[in-house]
C-alpha atoms as a PDB file:
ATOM      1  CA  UNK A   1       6.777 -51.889  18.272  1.00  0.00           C
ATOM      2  CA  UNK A   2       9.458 -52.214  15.677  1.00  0.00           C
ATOM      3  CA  UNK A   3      12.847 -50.771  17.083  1.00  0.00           C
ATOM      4  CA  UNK A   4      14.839 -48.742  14.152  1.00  0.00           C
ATOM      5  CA  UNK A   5      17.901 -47.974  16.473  1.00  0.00           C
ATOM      6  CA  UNK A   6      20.251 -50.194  14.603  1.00  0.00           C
ATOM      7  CA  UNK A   7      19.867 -48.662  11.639  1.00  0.00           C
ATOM      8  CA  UNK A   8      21.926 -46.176   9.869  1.00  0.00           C
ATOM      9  CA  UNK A   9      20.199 -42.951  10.329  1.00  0.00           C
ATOM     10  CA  UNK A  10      20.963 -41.809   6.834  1.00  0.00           C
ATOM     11  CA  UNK A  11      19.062 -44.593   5.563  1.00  0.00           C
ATOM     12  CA  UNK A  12      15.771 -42.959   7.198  1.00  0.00           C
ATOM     13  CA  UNK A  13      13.560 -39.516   6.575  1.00  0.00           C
ATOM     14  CA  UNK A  14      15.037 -36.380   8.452  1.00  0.00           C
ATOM     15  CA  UNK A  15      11.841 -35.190  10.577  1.00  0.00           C
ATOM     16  CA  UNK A  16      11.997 -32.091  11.883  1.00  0.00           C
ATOM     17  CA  UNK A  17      10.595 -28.640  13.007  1.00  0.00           C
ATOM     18  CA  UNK A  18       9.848 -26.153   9.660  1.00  0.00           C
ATOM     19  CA  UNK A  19       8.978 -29.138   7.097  1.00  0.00           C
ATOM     20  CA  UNK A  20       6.184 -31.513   6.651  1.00  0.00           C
ATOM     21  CA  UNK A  21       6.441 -35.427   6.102  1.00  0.00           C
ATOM     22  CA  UNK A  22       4.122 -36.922   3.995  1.00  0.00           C
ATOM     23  CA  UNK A  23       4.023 -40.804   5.519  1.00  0.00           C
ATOM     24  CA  UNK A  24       2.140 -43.700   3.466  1.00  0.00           C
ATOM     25  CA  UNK A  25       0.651 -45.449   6.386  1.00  0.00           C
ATOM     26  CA  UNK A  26       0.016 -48.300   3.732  1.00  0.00           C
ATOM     27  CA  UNK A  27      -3.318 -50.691   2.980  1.00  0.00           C
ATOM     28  CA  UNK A  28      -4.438 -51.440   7.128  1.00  0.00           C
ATOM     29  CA  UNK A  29      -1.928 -54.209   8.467  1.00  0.00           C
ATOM     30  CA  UNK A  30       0.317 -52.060  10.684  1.00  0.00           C
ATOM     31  CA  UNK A  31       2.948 -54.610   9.999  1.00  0.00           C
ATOM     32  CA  UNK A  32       3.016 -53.709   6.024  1.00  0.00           C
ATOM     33  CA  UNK A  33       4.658 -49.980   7.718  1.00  0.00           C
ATOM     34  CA  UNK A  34       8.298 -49.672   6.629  1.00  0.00           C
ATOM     35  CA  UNK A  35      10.953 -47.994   8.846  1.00  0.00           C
ATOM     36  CA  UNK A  36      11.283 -44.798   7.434  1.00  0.00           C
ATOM     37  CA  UNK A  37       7.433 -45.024   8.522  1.00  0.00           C
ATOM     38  CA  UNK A  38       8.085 -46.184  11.536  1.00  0.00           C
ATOM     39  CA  UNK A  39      10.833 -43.340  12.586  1.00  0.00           C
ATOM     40  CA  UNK A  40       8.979 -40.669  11.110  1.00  0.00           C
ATOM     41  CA  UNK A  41       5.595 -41.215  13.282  1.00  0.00           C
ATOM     42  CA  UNK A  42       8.102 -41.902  15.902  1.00  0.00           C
ATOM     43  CA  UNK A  43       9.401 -38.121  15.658  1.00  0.00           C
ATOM     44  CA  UNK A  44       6.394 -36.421  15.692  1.00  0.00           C
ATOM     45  CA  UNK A  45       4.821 -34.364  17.600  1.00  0.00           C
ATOM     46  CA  UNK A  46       2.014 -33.386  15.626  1.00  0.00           C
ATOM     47  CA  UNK A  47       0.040 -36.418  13.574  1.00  0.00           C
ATOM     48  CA  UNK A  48      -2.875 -35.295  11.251  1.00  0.00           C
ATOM     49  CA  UNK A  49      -4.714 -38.889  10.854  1.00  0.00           C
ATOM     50  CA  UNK A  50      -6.611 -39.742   7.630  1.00  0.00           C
ATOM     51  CA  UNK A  51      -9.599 -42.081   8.356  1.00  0.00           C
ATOM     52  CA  UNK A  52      -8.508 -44.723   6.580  1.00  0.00           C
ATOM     53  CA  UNK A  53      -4.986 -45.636   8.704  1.00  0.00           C
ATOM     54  CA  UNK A  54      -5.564 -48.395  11.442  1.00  0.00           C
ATOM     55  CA  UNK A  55      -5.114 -47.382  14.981  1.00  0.00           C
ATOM     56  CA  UNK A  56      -2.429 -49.996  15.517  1.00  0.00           C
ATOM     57  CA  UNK A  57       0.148 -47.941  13.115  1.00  0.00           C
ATOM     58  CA  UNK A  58      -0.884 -45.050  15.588  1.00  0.00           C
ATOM     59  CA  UNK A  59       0.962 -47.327  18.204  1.00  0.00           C
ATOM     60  CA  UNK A  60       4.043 -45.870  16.769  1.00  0.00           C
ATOM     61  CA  UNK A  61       3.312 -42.156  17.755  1.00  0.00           C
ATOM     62  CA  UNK A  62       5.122 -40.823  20.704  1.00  0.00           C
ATOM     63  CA  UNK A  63       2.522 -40.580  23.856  1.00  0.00           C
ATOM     64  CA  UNK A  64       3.344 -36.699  23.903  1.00  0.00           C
ATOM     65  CA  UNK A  65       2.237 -36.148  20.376  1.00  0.00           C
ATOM     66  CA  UNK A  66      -0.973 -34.347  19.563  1.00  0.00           C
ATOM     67  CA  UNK A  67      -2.616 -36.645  16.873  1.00  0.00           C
ATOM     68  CA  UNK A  68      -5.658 -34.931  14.851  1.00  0.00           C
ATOM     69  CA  UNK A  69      -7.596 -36.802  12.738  1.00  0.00           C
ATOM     70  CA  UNK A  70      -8.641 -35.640   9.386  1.00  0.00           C
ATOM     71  CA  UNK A  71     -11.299 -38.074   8.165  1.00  0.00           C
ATOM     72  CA  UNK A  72     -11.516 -38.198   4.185  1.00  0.00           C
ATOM     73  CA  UNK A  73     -13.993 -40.806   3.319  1.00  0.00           C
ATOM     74  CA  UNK A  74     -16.172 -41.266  -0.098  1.00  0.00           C
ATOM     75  CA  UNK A  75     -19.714 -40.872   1.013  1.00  0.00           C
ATOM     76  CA  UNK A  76     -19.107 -39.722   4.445  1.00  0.00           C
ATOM     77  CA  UNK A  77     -18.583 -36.180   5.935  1.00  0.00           C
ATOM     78  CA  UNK A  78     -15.314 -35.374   5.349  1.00  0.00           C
ATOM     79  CA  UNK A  79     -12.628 -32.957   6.715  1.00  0.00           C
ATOM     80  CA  UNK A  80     -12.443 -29.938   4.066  1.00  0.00           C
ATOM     81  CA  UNK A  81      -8.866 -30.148   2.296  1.00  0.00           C
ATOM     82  CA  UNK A  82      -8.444 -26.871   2.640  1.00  0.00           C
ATOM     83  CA  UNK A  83      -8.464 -27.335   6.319  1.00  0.00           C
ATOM     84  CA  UNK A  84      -5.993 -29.708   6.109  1.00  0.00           C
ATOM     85  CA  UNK A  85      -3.419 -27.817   4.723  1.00  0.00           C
ATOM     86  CA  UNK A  86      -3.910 -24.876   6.949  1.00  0.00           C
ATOM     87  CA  UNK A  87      -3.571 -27.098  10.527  1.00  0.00           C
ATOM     88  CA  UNK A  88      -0.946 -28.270   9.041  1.00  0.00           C
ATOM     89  CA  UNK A  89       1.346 -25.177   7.628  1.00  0.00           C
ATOM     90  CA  UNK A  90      -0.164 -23.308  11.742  1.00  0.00           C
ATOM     91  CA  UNK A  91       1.619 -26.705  12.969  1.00  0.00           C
ATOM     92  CA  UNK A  92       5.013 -25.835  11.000  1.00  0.00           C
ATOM     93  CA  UNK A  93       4.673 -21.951  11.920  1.00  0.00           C
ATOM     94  CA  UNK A  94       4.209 -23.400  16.002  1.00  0.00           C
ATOM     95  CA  UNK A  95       7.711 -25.032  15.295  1.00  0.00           C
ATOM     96  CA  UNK A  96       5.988 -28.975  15.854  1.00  0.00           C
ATOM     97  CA  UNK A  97       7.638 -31.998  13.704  1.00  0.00           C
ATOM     98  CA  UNK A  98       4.680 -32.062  11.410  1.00  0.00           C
ATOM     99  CA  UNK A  99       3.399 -35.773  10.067  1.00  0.00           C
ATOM    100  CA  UNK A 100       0.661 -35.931   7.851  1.00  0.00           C
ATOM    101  CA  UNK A 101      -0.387 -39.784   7.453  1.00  0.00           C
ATOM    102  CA  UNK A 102      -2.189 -41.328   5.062  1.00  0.00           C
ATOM    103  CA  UNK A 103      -3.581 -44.311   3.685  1.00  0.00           C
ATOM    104  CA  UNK A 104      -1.980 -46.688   1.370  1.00  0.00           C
ATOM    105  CA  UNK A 105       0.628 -44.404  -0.315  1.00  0.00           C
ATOM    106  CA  UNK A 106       0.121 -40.339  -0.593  1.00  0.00           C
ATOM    107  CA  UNK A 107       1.146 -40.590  -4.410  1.00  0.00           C
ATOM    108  CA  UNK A 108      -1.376 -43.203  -5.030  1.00  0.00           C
ATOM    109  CA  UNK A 109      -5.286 -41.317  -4.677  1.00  0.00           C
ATOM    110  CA  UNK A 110      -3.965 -39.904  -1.655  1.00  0.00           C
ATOM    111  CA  UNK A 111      -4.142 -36.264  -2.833  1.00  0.00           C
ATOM    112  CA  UNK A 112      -0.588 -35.961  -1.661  1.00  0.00           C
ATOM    113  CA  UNK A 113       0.541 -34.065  -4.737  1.00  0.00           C
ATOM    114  CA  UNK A 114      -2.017 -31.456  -4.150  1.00  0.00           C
ATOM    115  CA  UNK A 115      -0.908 -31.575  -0.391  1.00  0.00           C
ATOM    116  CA  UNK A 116       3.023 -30.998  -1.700  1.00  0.00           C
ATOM    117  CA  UNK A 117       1.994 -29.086  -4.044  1.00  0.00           C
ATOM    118  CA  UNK A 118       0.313 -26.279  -1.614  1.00  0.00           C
ATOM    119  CA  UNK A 119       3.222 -26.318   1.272  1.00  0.00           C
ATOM    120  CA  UNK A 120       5.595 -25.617  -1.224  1.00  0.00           C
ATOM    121  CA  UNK A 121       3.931 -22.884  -2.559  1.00  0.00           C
ATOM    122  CA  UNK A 122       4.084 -21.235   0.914  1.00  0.00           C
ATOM    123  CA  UNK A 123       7.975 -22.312   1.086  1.00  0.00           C
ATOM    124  CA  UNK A 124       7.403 -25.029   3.386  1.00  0.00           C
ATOM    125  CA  UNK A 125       9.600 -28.159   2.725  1.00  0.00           C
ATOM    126  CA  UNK A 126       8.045 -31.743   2.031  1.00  0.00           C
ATOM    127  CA  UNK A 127       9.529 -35.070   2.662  1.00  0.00           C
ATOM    128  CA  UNK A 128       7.516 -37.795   1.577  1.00  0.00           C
ATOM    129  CA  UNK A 129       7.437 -41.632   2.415  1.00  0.00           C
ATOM    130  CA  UNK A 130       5.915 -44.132   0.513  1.00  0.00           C
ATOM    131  CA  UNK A 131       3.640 -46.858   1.383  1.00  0.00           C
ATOM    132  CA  UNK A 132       2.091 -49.868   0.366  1.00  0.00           C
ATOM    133  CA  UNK A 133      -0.955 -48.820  -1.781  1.00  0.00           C
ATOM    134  CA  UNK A 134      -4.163 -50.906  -1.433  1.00  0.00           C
ATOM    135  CA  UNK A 135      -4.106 -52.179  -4.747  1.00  0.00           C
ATOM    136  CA  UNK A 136      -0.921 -54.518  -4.411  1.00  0.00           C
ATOM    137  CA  UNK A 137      -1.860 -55.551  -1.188  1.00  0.00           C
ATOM    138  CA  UNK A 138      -5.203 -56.728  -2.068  1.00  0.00           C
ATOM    139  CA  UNK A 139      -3.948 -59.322  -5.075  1.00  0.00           C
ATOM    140  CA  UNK A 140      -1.095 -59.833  -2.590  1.00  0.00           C
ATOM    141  CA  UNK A 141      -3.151 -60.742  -0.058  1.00  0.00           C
ATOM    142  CA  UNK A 142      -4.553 -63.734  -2.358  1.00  0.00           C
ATOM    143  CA  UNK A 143      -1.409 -64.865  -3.790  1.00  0.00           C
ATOM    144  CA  UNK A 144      -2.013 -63.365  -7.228  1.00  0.00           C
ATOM    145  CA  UNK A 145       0.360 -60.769  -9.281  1.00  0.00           C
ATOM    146  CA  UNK A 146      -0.528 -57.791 -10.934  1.00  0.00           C
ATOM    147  CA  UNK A 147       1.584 -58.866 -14.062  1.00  0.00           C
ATOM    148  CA  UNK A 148       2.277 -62.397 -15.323  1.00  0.00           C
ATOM    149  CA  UNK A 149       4.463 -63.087 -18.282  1.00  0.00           C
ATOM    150  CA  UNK A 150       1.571 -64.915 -19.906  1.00  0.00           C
ATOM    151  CA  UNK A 151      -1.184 -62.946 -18.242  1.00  0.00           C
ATOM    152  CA  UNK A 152      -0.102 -59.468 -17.887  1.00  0.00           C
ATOM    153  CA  UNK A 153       2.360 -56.712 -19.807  1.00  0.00           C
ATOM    154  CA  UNK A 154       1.181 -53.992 -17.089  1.00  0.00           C
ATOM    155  CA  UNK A 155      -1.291 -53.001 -14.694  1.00  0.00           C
ATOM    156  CA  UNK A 156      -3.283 -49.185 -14.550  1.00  0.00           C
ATOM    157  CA  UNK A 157      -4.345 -48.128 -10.903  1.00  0.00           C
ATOM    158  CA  UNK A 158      -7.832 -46.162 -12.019  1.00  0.00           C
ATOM    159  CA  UNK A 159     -10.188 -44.543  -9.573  1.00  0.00           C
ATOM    160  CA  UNK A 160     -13.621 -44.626 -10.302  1.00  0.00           C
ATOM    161  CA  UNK A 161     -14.807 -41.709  -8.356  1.00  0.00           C
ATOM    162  CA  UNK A 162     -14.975 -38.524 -10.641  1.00  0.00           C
ATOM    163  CA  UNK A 163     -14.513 -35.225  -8.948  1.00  0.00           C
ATOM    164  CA  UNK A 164     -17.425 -32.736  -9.724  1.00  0.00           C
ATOM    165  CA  UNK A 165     -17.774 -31.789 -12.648  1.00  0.00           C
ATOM    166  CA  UNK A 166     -15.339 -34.159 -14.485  1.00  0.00           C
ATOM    167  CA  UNK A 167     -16.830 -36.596 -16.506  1.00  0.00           C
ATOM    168  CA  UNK A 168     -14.432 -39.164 -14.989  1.00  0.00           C
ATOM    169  CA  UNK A 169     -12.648 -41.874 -16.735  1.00  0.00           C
ATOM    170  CA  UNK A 170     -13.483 -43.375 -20.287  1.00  0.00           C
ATOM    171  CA  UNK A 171     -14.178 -47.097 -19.304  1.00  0.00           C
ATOM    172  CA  UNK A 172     -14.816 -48.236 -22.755  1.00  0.00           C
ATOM    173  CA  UNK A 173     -11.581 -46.406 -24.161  1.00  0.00           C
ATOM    174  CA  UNK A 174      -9.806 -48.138 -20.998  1.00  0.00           C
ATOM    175  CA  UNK A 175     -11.081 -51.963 -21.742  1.00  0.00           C
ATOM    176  CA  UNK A 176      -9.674 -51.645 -25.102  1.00  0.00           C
ATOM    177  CA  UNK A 177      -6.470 -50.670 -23.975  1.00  0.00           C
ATOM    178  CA  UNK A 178      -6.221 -53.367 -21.437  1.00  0.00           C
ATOM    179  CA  UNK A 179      -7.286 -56.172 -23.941  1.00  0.00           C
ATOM    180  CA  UNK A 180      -4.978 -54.722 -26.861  1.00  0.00           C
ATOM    181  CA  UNK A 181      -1.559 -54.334 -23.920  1.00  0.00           C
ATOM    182  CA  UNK A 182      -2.709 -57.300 -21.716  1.00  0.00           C
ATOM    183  CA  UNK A 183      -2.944 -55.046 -19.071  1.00  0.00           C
ATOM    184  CA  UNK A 184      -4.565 -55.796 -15.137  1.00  0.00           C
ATOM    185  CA  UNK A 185      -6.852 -53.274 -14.286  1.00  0.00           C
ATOM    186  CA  UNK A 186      -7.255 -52.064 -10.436  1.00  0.00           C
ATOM    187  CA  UNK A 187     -10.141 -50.126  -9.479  1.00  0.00           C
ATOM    188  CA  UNK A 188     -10.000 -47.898  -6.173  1.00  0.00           C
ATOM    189  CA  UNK A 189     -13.183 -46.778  -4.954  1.00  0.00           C
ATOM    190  CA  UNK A 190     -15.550 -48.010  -7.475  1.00  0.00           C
ATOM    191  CA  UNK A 191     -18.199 -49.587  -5.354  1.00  0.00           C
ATOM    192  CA  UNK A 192     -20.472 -46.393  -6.062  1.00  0.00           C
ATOM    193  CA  UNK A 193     -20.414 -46.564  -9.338  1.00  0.00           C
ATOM    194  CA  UNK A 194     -19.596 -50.639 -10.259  1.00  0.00           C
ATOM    195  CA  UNK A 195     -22.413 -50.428 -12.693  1.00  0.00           C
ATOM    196  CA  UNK A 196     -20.846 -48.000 -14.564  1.00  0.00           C
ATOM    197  CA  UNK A 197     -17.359 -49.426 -15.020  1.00  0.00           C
ATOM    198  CA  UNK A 198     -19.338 -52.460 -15.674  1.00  0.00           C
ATOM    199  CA  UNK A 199     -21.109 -51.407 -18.377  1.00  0.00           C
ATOM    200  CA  UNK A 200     -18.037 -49.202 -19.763  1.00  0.00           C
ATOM    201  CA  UNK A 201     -15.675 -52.156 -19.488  1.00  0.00           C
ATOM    202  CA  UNK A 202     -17.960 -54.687 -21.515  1.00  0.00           C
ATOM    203  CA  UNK A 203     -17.956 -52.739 -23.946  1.00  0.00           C
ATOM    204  CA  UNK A 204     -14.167 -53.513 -24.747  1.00  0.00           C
ATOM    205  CA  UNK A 205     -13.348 -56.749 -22.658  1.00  0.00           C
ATOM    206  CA  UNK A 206     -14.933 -60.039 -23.149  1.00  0.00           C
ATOM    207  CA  UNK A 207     -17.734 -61.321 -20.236  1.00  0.00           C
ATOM    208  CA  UNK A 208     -15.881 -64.094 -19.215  1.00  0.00           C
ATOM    209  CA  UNK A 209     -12.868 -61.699 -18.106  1.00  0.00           C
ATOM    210  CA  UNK A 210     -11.880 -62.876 -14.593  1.00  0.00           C
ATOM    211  CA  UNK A 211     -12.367 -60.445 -11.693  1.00  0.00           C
ATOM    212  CA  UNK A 212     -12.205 -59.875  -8.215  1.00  0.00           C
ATOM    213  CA  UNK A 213     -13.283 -57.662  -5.469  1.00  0.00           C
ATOM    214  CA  UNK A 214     -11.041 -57.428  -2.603  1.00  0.00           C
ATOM    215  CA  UNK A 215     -12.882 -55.545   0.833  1.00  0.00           C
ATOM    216  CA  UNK A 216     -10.482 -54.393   3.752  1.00  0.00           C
ATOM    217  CA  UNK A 217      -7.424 -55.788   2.297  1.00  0.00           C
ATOM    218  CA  UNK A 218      -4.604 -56.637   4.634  1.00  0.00           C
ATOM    219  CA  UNK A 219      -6.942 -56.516   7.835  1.00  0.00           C
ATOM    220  CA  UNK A 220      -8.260 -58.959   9.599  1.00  0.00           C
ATOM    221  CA  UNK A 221     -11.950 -58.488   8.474  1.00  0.00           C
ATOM    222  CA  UNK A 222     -10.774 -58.848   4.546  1.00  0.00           C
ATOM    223  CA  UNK A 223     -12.999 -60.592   2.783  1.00  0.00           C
ATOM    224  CA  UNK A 224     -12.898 -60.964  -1.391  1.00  0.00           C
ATOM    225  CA  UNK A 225     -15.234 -62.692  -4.060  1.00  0.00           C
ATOM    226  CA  UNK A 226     -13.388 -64.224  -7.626  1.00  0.00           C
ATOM    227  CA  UNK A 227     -15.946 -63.562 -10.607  1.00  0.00           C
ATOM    228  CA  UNK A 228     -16.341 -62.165 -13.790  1.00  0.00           C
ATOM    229  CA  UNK A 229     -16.569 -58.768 -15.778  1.00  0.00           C
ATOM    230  CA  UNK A 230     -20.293 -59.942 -16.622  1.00  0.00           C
ATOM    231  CA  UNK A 231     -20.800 -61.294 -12.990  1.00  0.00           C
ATOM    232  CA  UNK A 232     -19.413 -58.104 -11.333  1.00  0.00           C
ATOM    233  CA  UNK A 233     -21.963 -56.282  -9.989  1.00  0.00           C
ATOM    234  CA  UNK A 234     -24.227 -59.271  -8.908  1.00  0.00           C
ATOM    235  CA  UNK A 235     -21.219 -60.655  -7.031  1.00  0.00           C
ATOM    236  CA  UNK A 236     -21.033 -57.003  -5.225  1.00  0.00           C
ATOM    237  CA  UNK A 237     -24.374 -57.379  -4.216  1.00  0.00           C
ATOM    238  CA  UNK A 238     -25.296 -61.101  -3.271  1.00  0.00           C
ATOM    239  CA  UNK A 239     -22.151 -61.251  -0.888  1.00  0.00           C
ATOM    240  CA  UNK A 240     -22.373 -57.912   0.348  1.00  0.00           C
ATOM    241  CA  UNK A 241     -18.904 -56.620  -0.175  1.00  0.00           C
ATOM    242  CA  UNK A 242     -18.562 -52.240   0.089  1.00  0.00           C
ATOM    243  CA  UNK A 243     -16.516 -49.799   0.945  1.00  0.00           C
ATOM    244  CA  UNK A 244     -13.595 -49.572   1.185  1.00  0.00           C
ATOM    245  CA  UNK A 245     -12.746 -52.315  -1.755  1.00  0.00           C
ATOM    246  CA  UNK A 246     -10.778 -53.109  -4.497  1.00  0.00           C
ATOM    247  CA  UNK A 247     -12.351 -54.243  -8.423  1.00  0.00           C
ATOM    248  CA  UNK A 248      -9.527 -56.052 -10.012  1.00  0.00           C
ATOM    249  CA  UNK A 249     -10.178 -57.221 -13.446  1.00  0.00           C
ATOM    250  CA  UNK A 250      -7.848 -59.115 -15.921  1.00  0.00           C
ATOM    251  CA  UNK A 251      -6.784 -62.854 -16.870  1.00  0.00           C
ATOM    252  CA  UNK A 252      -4.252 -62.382 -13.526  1.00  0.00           C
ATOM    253  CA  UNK A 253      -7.412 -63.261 -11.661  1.00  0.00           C
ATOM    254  CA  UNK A 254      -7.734 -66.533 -13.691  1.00  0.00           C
ATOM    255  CA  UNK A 255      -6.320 -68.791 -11.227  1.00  0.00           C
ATOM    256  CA  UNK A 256      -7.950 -67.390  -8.157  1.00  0.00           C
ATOM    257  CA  UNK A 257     -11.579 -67.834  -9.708  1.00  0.00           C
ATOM    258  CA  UNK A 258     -10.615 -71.816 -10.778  1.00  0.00           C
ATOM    259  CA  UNK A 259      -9.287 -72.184  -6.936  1.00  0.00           C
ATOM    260  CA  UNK A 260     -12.706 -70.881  -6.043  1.00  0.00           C
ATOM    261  CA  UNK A 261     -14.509 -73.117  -8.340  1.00  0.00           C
ATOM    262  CA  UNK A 262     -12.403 -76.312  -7.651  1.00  0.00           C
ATOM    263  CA  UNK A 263     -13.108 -76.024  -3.619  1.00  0.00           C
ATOM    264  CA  UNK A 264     -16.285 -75.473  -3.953  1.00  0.00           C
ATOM    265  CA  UNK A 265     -15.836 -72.392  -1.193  1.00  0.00           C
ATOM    266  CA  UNK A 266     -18.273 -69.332  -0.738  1.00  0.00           C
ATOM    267  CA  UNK A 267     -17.582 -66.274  -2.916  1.00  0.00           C
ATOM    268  CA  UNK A 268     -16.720 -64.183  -0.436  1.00  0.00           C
ATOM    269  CA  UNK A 269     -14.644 -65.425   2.599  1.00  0.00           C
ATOM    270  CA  UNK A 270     -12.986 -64.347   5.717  1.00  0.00           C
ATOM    271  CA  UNK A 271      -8.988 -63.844   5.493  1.00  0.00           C
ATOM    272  CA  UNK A 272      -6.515 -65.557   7.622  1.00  0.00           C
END
């Protein structure tokens, strides 16, 4: 366990009774935590666990804290939001040290604006800290940046799942951004609908873009496939890669896919 005695304190969140922290539990490796994480779970004494966050971060918690998990999953039965943020302001009103964790960071598709958004509407306070979002680990993870003087003047995080009743994002308006700015493009949870950014994304980036889909990144079960735009969807499917995964598409990915090609190794392989 990481020891954040030595620290200054002022340096680190203030948890306490009558305020929620919001705590990016970042992309799976429990190592990838920072301190202010660290002290935060530390202080708790109520947890309410997103399904995503590895047990080993849990390792953190105080053995006297009451740790509820709150599994949010695409595709899976999930824990009603609503719920959510009614265990936790009945956790605040009981006078507990309230921790919400979740995956990645809660600013990043983590729903942790609508989460601030509702405790301070009831006059609870929010403290949030930030985590490692599963997009930067993933091209991380493979030695490859999201921007690259050459490459790269920016990157967009985009989620390909569409709330009901929105018509979700505009991949064709998107490709031509990315090829007129050089931009990377990272795709959370777009395994559902792969064909569709496919198809969207040809429409304004050339086939021979370079891509890659990055499964479980940071854990020890990550696995990832180099490819490209035209290639995307095969790749998905001949090595088996799902949820939860990364798409990453953009000339970035260039030197991963000739590493692949030059070694001769599988598509899809097992992480160190």
């Amino acid at each position: 366990m990481i020891s954040t005695q030595a620290l200054p304190l002022r340096t680190l969140p203030l948890t306490a009774p009558g305020q929620v922290t919001l705590v990016g539990a970042g992309p799976g490796d429990p190592e990838l935590l920072t301190l202010k994480a660290v002290r935060a779970i530390g202080a708790a004494t109520v947890l309410l666990v997103d399904d995503l966050v590895n047990d080993a971060v849990l390792a953190h918690a105080s053995p006297r804290a009451r740790i509820i998990h709150v599994g949010k999953r695409g595709g899976c039965k999930s824990t009603p939001q609503s719920f959510i943020e009614k265990l936790m302001i009945q956790a605040v009103q009981e006078g507990e040290v309230v921790v919400r964790l979740k995956g990645g960071d809660p600013f990043i598709f983590g729903r942790g604006g609508e989460e601030v958004e509702h405790l301070q509407a009831v006059g609870i306070p929010v403290t949030v800290v930030n985590g490692i979002t599963a997009g930067l680990a993933a091209v991380s993870s493979l030695n490859v940046p999201l921007t690259h003087r050459e490459h790269a003047h920016g990157v967009i995080f985009v989620t390909g799942h569409a709330k009901p009743g929105d018509s979700g994002t505009d991949w064709t308006a998107l490709a031509h951004c990315a090829r007129e700015a050089k931009l990377t493009l990272v795709i959370y949870m777009g395994i559902s609908s792969a064909s569709a950014i496919q198809a969207g994304l040809l429409q304004g980036l050339p086939a021979s873009t370079p891509a890659a889909i990055v499964q479980r990144a940071s854990l020890p079960q990550q696995r990832h496939a180099a490819c490209t735009l035209a290639n995307l969807v095969e790749t998905l499917q001949a090595e088996q890669l799902g949820s939860p995964s990364i798409l990453v598409v953009g000339d970035v990915i260039s030197g991963l896919a000739q590493l692949q090609q030059d070694t001769g190794a599988a598509g899809a392989r097992q992480a160190a």
